[in-house]
PDB file of N, CA and C in Angstrom:
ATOM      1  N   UNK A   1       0.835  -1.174   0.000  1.00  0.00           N
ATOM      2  CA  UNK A   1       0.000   0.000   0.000  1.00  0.00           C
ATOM      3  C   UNK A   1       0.887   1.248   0.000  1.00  0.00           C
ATOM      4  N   UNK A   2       0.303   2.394  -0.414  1.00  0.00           N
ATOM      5  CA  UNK A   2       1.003   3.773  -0.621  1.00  0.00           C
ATOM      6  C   UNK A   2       0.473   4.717   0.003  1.00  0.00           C
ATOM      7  N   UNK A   3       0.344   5.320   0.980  1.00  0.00           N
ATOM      8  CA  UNK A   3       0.028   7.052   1.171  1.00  0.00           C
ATOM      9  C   UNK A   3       0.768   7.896   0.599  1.00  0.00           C
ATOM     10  N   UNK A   4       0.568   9.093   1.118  1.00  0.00           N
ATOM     11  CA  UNK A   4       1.327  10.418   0.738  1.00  0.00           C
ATOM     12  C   UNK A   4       1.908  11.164   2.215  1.00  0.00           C
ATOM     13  N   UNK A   5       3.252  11.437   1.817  1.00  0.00           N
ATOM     14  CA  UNK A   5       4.204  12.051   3.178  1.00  0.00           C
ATOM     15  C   UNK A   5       2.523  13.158   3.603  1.00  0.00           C
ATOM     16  N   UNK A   6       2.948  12.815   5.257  1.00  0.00           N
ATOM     17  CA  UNK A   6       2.115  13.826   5.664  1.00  0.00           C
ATOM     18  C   UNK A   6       2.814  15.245   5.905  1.00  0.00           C
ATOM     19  N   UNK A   7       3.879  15.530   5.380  1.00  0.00           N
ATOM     20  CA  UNK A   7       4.364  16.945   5.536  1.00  0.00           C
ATOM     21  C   UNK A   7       3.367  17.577   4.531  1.00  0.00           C
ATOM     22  N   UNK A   8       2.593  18.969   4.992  1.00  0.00           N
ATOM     23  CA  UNK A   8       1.577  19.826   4.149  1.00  0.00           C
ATOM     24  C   UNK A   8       2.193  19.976   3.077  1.00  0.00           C
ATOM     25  N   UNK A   9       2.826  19.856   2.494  1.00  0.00           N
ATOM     26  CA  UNK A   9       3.269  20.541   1.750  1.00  0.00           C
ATOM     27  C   UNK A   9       4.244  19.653   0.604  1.00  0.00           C
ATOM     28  N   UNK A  10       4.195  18.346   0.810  1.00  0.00           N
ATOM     29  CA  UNK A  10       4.540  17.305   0.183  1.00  0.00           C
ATOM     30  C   UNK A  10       3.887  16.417  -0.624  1.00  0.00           C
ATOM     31  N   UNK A  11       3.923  15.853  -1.826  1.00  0.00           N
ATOM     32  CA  UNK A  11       2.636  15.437  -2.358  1.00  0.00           C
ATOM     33  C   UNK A  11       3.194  13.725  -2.813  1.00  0.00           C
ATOM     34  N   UNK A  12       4.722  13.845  -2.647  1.00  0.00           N
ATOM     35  CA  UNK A  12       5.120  12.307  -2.828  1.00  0.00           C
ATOM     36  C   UNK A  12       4.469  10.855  -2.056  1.00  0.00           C
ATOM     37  N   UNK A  13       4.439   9.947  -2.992  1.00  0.00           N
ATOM     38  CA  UNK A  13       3.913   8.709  -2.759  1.00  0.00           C
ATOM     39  C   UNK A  13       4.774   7.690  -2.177  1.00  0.00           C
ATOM     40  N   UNK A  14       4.519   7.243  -1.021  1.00  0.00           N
ATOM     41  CA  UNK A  14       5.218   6.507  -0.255  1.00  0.00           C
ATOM     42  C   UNK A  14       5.102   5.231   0.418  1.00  0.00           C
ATOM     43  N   UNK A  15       6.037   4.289   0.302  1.00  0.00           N
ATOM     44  CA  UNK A  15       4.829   2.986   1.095  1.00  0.00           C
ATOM     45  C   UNK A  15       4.459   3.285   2.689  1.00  0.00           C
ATOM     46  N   UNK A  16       3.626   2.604   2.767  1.00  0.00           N
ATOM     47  CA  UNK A  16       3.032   2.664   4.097  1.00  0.00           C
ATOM     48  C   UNK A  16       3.694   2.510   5.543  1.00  0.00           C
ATOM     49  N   UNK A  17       4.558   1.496   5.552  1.00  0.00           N
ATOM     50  CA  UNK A  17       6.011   1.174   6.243  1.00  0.00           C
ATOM     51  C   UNK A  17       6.418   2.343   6.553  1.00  0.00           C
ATOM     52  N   UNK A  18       6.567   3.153   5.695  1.00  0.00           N
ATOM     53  CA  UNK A  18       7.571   4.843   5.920  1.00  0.00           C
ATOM     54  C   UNK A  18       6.267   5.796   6.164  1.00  0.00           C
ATOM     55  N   UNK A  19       6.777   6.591   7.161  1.00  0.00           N
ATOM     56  CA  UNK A  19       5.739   7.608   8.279  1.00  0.00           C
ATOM     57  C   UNK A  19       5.878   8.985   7.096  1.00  0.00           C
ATOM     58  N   UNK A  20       6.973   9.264   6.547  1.00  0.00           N
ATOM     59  CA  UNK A  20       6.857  10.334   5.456  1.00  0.00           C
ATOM     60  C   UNK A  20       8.207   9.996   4.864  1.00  0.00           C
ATOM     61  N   UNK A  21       8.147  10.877   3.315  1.00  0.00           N
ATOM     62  CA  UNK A  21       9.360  10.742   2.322  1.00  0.00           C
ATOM     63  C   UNK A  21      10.673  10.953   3.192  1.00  0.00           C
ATOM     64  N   UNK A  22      11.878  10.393   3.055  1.00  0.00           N
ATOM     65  CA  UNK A  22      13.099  10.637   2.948  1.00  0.00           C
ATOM     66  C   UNK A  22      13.540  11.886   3.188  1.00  0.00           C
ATOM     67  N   UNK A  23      12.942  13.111   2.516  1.00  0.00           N
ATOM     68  CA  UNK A  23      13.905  14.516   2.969  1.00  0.00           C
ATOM     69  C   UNK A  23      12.845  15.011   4.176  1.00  0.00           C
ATOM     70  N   UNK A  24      11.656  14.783   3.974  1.00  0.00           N
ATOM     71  CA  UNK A  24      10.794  15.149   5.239  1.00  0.00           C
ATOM     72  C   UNK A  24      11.569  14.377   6.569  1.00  0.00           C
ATOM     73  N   UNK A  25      11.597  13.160   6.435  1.00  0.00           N
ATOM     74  CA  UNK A  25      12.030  12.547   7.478  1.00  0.00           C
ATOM     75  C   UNK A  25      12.875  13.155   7.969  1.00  0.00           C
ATOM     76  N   UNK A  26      13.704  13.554   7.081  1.00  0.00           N
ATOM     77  CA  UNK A  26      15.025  13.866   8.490  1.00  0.00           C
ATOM     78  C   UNK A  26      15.458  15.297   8.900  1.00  0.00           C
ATOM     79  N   UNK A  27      13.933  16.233   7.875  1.00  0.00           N
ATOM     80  CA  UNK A  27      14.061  17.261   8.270  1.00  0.00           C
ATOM     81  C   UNK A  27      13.326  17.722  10.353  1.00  0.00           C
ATOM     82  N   UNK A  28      13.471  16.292  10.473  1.00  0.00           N
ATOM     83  CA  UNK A  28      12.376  16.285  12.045  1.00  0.00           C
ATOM     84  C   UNK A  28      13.448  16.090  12.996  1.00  0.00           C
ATOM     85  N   UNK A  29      13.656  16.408  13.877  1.00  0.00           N
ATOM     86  CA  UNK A  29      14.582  15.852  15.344  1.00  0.00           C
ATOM     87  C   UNK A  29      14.338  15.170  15.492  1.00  0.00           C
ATOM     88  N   UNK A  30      15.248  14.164  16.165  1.00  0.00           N
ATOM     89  CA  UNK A  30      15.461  13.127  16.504  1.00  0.00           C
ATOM     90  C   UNK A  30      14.433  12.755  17.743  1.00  0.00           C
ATOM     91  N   UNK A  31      14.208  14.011  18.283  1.00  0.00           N
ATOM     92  CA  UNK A  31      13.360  13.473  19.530  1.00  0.00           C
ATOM     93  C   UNK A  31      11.634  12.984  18.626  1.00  0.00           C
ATOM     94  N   UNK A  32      11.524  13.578  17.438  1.00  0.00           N
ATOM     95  CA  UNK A  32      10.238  13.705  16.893  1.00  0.00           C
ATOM     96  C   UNK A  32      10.247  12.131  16.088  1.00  0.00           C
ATOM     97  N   UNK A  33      11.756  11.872  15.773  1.00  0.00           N
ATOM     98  CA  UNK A  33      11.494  10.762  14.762  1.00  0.00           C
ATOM     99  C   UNK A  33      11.429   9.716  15.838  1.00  0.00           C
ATOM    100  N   UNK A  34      12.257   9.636  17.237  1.00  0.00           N
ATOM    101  CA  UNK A  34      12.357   8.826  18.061  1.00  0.00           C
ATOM    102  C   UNK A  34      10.657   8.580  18.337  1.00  0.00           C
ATOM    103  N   UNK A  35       9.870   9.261  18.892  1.00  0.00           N
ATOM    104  CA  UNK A  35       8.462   9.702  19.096  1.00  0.00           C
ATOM    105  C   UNK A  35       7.600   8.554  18.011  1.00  0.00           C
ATOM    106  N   UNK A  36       7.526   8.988  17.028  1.00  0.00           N
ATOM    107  CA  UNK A  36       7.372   8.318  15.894  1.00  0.00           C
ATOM    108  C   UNK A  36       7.377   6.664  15.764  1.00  0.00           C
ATOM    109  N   UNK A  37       8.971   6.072  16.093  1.00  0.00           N
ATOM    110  CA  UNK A  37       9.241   4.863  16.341  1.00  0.00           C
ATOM    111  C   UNK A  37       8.878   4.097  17.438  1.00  0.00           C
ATOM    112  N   UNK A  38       9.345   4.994  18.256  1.00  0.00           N
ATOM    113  CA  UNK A  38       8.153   4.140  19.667  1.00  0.00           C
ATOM    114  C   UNK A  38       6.626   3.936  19.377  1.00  0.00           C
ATOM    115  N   UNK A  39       5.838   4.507  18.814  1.00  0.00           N
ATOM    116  CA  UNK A  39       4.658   4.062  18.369  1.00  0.00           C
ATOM    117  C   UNK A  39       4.169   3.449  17.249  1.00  0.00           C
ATOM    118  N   UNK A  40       5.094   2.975  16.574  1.00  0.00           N
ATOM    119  CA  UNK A  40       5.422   1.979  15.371  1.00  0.00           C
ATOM    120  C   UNK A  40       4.163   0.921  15.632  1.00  0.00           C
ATOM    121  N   UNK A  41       3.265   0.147  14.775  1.00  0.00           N
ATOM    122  CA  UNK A  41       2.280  -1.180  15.410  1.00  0.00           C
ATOM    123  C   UNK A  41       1.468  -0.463  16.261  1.00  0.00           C
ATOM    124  N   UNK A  42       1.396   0.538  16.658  1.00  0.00           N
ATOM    125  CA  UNK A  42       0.251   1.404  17.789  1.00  0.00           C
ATOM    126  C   UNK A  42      -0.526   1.537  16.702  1.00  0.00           C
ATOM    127  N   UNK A  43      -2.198   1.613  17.536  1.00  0.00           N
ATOM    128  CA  UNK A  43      -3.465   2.102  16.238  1.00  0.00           C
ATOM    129  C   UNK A  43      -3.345   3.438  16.097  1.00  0.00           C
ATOM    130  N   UNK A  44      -3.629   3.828  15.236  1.00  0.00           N
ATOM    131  CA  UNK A  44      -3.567   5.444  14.748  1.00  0.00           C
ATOM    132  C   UNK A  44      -4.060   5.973  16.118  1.00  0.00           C
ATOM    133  N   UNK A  45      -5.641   5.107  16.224  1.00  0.00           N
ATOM    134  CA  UNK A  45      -6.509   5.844  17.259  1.00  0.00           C
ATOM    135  C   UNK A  45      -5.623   6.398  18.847  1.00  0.00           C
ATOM    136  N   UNK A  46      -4.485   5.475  18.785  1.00  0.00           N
ATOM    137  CA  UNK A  46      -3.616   5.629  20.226  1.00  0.00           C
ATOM    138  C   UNK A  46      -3.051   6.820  20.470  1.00  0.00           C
ATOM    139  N   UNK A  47      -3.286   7.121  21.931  1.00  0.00           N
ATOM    140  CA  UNK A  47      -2.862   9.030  22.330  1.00  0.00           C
ATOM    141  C   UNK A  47      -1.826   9.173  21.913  1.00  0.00           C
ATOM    142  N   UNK A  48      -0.386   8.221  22.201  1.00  0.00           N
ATOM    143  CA  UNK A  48       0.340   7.861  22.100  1.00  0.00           C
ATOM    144  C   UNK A  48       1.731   8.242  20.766  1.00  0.00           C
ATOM    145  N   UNK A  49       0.480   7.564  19.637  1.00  0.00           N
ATOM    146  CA  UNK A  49       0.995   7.801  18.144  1.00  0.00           C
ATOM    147  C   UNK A  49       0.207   9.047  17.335  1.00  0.00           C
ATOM    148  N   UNK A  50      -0.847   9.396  18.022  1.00  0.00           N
ATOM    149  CA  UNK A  50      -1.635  10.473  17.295  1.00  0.00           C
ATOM    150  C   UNK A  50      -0.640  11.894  18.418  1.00  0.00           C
ATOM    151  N   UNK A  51      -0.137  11.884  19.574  1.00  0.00           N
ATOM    152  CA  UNK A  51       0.733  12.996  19.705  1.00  0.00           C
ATOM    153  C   UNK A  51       2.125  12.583  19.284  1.00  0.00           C
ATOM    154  N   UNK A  52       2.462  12.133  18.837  1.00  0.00           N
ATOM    155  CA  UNK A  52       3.730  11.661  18.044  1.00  0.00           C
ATOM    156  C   UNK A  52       3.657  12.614  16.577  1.00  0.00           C
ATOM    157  N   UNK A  53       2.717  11.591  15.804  1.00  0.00           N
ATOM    158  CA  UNK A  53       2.203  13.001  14.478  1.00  0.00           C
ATOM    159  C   UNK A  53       1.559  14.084  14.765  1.00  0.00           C
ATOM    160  N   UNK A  54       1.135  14.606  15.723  1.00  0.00           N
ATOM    161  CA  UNK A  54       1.000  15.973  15.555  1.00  0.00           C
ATOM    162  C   UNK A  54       2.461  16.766  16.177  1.00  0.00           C
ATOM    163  N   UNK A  55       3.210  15.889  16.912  1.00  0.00           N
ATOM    164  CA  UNK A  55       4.624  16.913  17.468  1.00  0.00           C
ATOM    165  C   UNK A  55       5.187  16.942  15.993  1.00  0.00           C
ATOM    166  N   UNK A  56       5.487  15.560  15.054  1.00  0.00           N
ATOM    167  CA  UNK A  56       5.963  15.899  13.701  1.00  0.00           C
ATOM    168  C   UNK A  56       5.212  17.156  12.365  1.00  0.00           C
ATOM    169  N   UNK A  57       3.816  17.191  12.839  1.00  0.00           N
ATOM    170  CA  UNK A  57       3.498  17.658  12.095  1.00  0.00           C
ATOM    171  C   UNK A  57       3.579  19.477  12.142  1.00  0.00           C
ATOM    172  N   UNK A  58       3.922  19.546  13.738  1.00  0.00           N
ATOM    173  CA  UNK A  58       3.928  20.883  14.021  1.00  0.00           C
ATOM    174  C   UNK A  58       5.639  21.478  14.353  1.00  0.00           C
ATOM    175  N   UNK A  59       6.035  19.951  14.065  1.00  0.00           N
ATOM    176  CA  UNK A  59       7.671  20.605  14.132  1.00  0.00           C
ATOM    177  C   UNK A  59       7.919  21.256  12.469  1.00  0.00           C
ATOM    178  N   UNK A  60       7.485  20.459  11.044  1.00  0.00           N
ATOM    179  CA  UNK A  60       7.028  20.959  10.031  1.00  0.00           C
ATOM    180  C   UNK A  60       6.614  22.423   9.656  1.00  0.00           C
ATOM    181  N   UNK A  61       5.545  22.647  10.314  1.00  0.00           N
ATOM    182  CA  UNK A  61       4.720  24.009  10.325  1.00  0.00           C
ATOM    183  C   UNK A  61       5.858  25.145  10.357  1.00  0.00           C
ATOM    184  N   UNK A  62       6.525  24.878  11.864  1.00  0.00           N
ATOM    185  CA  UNK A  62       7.287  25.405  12.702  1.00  0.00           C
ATOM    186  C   UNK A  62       8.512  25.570  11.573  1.00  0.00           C
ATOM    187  N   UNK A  63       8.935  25.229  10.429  1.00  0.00           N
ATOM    188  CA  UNK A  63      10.106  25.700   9.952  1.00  0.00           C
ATOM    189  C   UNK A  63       9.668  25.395   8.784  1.00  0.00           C
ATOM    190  N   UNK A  64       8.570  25.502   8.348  1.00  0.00           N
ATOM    191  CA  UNK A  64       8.296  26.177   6.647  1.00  0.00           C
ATOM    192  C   UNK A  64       8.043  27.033   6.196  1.00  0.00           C
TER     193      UNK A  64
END
């Protein structure tokens, strides 16, 4: 399966395995990507992994 990087502003197609593209990824800290990996197999629905992507999504915001 494929989504699309959730950086706003990214429109690349990615497998599902990967949380966003390659240059998004590592434009995130380490504490954000660490965040991320610990909730790896968590349901979306989990507090857990849903504040994980929003710290990535607002570390994003935060330097575009």
């Amino acid at each position: 399966m494929i989504h699309r990087c959730p950086h706003p502003k990214c429109e690349a197609k990615i497998p599902d395995h990967l949380f966003a593209c390659r240059p998004h990824w590592f434009k995130l800290s380490g504490l954000a990507r660490g965040a991320i990996w610990d909730t790896v197999g968590l349901p979306l629905s989990d507090s857990r992994r849903h504040a994980a992507i929003v710290r990535a999504l607002a570390e994003w915001r935060a330097t575009s």
